[in-house]
C-alpha atoms as a PDB file:
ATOM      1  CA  UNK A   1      34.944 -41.471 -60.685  1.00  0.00           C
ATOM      2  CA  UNK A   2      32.876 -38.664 -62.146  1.00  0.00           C
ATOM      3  CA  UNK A   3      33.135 -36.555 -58.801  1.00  0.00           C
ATOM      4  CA  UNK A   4      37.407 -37.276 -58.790  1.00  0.00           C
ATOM      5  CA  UNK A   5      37.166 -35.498 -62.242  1.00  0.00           C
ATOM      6  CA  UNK A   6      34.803 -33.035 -61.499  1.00  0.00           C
ATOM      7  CA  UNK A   7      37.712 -32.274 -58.114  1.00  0.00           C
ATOM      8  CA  UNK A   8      40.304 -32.373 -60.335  1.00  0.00           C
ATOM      9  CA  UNK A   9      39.244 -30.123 -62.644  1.00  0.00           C
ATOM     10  CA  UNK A  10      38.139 -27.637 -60.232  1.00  0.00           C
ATOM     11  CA  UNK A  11      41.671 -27.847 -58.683  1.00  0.00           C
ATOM     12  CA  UNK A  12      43.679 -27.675 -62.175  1.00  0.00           C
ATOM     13  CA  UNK A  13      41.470 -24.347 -62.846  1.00  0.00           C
ATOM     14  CA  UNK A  14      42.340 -22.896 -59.627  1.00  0.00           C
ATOM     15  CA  UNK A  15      45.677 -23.592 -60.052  1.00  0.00           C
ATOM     16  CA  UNK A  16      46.131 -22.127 -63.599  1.00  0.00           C
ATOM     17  CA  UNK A  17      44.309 -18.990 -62.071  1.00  0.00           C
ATOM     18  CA  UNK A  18      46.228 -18.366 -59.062  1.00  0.00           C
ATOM     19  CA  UNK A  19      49.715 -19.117 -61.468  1.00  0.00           C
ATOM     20  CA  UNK A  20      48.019 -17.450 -64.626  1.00  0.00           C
ATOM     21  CA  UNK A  21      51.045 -14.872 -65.831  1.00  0.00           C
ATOM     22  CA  UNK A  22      51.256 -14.642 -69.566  1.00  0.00           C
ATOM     23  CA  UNK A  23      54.942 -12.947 -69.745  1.00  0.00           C
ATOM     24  CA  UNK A  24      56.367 -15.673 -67.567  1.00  0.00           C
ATOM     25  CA  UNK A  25      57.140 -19.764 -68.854  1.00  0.00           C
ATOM     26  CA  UNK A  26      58.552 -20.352 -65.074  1.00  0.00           C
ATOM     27  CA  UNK A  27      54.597 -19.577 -63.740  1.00  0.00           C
ATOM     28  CA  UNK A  28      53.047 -22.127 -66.794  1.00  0.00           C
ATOM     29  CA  UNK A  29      55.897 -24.999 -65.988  1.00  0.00           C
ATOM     30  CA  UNK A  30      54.934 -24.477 -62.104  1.00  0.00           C
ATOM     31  CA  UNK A  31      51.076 -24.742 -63.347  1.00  0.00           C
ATOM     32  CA  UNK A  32      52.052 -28.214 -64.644  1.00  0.00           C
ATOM     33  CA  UNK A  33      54.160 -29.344 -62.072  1.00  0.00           C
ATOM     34  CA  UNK A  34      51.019 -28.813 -59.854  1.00  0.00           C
ATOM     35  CA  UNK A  35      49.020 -30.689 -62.194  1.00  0.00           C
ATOM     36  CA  UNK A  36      50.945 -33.488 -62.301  1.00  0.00           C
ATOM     37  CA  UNK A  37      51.455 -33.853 -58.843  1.00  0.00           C
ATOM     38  CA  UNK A  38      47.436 -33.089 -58.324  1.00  0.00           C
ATOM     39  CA  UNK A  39      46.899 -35.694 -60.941  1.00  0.00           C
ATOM     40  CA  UNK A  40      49.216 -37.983 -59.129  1.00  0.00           C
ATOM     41  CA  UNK A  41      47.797 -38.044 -55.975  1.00  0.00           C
ATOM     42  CA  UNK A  42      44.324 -38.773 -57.348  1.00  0.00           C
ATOM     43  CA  UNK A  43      45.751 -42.126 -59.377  1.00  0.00           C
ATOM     44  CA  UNK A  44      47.611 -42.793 -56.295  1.00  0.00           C
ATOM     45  CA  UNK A  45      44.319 -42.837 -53.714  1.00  0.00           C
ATOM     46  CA  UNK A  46      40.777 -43.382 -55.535  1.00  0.00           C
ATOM     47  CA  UNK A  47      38.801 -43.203 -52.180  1.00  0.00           C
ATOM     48  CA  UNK A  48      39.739 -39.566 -51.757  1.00  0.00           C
ATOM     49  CA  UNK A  49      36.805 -37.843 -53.638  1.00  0.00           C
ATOM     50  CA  UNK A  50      37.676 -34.636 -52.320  1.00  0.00           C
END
């Protein structure tokens, strides 16, 4: 569980850099599309750890 997180995190952070444009809403609602879909897919399949 801790190591999922720990993924998850790293991913979300990653995400939110590569997408990280101040100026524009479309780039932070894409962020948390990602994110939710990233999230998803973690609830979705426990045994993937990374």
């Amino acid at each position: 569980m801790f190591g999922v997180r720990r993924t998850f995190i790293w991913r979300t952070q990653k995400v939110i850099t590569e997408t990280s444009k101040p100026t524009r809403k479309e780039a932070i609602s894409e962020t948390q599309r990602l994110t939710k879909a990233v999230a998803g897919k973690i609830l979705r399949n426990p045994l993937l750890h990374e």
